[in-house]
C-alpha atoms as a PDB file:
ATOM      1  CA  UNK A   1       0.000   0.000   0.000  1.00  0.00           C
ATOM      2  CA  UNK A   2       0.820   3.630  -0.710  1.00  0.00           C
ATOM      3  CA  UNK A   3       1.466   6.225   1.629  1.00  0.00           C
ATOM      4  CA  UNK A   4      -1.506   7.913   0.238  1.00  0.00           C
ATOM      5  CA  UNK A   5      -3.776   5.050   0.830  1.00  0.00           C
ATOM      6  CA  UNK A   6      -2.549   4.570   4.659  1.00  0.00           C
ATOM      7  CA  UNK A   7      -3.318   8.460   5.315  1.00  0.00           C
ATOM      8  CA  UNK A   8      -6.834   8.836   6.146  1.00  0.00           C
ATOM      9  CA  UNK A   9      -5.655   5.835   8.812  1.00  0.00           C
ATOM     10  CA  UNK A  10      -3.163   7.493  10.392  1.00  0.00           C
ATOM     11  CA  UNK A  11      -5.545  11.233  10.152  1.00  0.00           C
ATOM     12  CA  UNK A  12      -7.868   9.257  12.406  1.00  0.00           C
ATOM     13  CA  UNK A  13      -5.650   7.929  14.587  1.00  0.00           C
ATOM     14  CA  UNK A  14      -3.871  11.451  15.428  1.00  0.00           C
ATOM     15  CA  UNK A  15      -7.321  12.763  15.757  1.00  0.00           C
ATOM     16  CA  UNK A  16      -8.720  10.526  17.601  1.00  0.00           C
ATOM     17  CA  UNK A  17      -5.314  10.482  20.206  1.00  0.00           C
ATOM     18  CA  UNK A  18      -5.794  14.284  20.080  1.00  0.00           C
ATOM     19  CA  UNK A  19      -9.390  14.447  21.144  1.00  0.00           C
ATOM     20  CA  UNK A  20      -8.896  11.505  23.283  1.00  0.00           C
ATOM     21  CA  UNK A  21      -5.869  13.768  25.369  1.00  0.00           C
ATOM     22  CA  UNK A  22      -8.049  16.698  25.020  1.00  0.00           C
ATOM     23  CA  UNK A  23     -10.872  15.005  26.595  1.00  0.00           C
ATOM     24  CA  UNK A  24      -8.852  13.661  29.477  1.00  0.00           C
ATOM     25  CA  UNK A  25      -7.238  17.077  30.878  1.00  0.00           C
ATOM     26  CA  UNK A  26     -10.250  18.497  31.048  1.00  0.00           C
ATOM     27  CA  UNK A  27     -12.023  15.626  32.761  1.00  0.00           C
ATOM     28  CA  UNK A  28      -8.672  16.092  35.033  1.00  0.00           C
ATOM     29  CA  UNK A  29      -9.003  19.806  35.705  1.00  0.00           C
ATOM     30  CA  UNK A  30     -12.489  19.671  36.254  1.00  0.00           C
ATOM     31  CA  UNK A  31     -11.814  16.887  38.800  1.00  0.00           C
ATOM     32  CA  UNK A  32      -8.975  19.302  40.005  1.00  0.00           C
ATOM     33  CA  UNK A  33     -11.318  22.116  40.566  1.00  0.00           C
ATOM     34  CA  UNK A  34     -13.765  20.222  42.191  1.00  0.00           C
ATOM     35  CA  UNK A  35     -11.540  18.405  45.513  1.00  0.00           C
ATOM     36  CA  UNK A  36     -10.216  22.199  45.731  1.00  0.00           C
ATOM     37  CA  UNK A  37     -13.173  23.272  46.559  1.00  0.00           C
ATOM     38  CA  UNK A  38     -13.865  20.649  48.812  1.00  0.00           C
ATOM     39  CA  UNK A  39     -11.166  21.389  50.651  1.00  0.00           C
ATOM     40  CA  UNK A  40     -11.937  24.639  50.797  1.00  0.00           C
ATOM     41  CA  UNK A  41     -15.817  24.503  51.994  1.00  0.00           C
ATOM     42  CA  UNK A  42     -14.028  21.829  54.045  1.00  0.00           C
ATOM     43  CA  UNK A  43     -12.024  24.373  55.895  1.00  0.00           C
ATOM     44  CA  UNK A  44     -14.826  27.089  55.918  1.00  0.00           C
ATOM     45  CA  UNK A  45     -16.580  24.921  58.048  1.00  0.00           C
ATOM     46  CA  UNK A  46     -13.603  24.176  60.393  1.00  0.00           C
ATOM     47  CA  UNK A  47     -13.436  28.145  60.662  1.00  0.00           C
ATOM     48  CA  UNK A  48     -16.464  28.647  61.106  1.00  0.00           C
ATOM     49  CA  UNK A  49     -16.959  26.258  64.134  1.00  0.00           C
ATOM     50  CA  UNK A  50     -14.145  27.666  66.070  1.00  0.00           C
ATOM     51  CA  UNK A  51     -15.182  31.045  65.728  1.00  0.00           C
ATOM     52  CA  UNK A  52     -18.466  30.364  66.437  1.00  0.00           C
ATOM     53  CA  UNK A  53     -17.460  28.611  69.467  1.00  0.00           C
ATOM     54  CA  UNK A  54     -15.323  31.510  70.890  1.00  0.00           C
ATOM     55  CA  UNK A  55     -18.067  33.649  70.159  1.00  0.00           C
ATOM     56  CA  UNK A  56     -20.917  31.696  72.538  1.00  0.00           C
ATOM     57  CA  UNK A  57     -17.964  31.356  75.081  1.00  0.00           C
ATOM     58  CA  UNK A  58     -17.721  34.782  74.827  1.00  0.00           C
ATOM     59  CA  UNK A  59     -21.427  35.431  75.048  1.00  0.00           C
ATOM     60  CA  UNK A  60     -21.999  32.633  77.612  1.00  0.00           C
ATOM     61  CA  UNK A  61     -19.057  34.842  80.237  1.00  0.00           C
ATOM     62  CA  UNK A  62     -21.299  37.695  79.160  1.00  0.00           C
ATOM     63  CA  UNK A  63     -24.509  36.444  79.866  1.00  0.00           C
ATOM     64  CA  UNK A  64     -22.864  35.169  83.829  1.00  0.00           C
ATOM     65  CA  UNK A  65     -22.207  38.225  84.272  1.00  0.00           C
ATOM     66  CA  UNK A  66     -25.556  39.679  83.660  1.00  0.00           C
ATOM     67  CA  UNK A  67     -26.825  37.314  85.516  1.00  0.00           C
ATOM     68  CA  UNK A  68     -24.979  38.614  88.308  1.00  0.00           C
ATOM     69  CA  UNK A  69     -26.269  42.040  87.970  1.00  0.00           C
ATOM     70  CA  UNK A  70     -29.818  40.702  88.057  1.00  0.00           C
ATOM     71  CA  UNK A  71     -31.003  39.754  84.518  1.00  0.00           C
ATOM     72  CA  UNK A  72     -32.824  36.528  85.555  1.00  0.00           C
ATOM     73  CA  UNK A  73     -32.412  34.308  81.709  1.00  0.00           C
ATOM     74  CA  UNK A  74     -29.045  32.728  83.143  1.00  0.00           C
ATOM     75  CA  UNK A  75     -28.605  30.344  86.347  1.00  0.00           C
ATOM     76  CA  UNK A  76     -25.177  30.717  87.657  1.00  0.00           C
ATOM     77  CA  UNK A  77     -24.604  34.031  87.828  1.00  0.00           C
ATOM     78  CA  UNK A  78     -20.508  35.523  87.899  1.00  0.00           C
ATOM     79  CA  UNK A  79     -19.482  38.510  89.703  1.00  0.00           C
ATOM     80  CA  UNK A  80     -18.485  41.523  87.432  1.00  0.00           C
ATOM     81  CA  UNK A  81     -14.702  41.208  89.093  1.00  0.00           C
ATOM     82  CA  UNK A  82     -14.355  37.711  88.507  1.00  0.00           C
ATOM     83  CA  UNK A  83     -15.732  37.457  84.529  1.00  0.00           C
ATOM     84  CA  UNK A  84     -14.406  40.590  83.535  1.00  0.00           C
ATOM     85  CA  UNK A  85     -11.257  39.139  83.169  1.00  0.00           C
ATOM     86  CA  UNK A  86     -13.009  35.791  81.491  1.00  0.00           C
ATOM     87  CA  UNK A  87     -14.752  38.236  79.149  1.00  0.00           C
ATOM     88  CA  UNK A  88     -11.250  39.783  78.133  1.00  0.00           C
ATOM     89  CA  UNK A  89      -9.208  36.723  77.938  1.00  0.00           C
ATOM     90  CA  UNK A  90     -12.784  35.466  75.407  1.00  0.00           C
ATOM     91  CA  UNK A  91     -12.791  38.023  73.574  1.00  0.00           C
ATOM     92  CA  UNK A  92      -9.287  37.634  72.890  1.00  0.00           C
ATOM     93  CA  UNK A  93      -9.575  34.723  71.424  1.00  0.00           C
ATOM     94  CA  UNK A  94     -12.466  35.502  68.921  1.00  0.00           C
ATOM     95  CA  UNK A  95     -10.833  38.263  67.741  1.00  0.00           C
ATOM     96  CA  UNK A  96      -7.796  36.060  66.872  1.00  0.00           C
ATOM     97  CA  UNK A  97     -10.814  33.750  64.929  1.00  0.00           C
ATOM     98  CA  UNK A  98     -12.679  37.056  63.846  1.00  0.00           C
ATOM     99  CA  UNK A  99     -10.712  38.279  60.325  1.00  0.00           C
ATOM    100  CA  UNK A 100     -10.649  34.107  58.910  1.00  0.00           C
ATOM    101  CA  UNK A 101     -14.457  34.208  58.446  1.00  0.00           C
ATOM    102  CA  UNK A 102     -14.317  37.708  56.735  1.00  0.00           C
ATOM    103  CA  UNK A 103     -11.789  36.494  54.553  1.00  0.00           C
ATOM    104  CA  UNK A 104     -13.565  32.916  53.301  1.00  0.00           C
ATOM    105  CA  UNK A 105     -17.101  33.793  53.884  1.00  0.00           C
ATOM    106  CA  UNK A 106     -17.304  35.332  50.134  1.00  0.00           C
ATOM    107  CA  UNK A 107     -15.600  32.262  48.430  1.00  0.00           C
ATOM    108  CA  UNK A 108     -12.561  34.339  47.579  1.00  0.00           C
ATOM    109  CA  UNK A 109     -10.161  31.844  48.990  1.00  0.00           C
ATOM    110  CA  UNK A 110     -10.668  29.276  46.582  1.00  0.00           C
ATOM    111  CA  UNK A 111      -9.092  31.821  43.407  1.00  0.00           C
ATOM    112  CA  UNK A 112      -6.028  32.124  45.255  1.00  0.00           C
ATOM    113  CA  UNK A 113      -4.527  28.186  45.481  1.00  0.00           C
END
């Protein structure tokens, strides 16, 4: 056989190896894209929690406290000298939390990895 006859054969078989490689990196990247943002909604969540929980910490000292001044909603009330301190020391920790949810809440972590 000439080379002319073998062409459209060997046409196809580029083509098809072409479309074939074409069709597998994007299957890949998509793939890719999605487990990012897994990961990413992933640690959202873990954010999310901890701040959360230093916030009702922080809100729980509060509450004590008000208790102790006389607003009846909390049972074990804690003297203004003693949860001061508590509420300070809380709120310490939620602010170190308090900037992570600002800067995943909109989504814009997952552009920059």
């Amino acid at each position: 056989m000439s080379l002319a006859e073998q062409l459209p054969a060997l046409l196809g078989v580029v083509v098809g190896s072409v479309g074939s490689y074409a069709a597998q990196s994007l299957t890949e990247r998509r793939k890719w894209k999605r487990q990012r943002e897994e990961r990413w909604d992933e640690k959202r969540f873990e954010i999310y929690g901890t701040y959360g929980n230093a916030l009702k910490a922080q809100l729980r000292i509060a509450q004590r406290i008000g208790a102790a001044l006389g607003y009846p909603d909390v049972a074990d009330p804690l003297p203004p000298a003693e949860g001061l301190p508590l509420l300070a020391e809380a709120e310490s920790r939620r602010a170190a939390w308090g900037h992570l949810p600002r800067l995943l809440g909109s989504g814009g972590g997952s552009r920059y990895c």
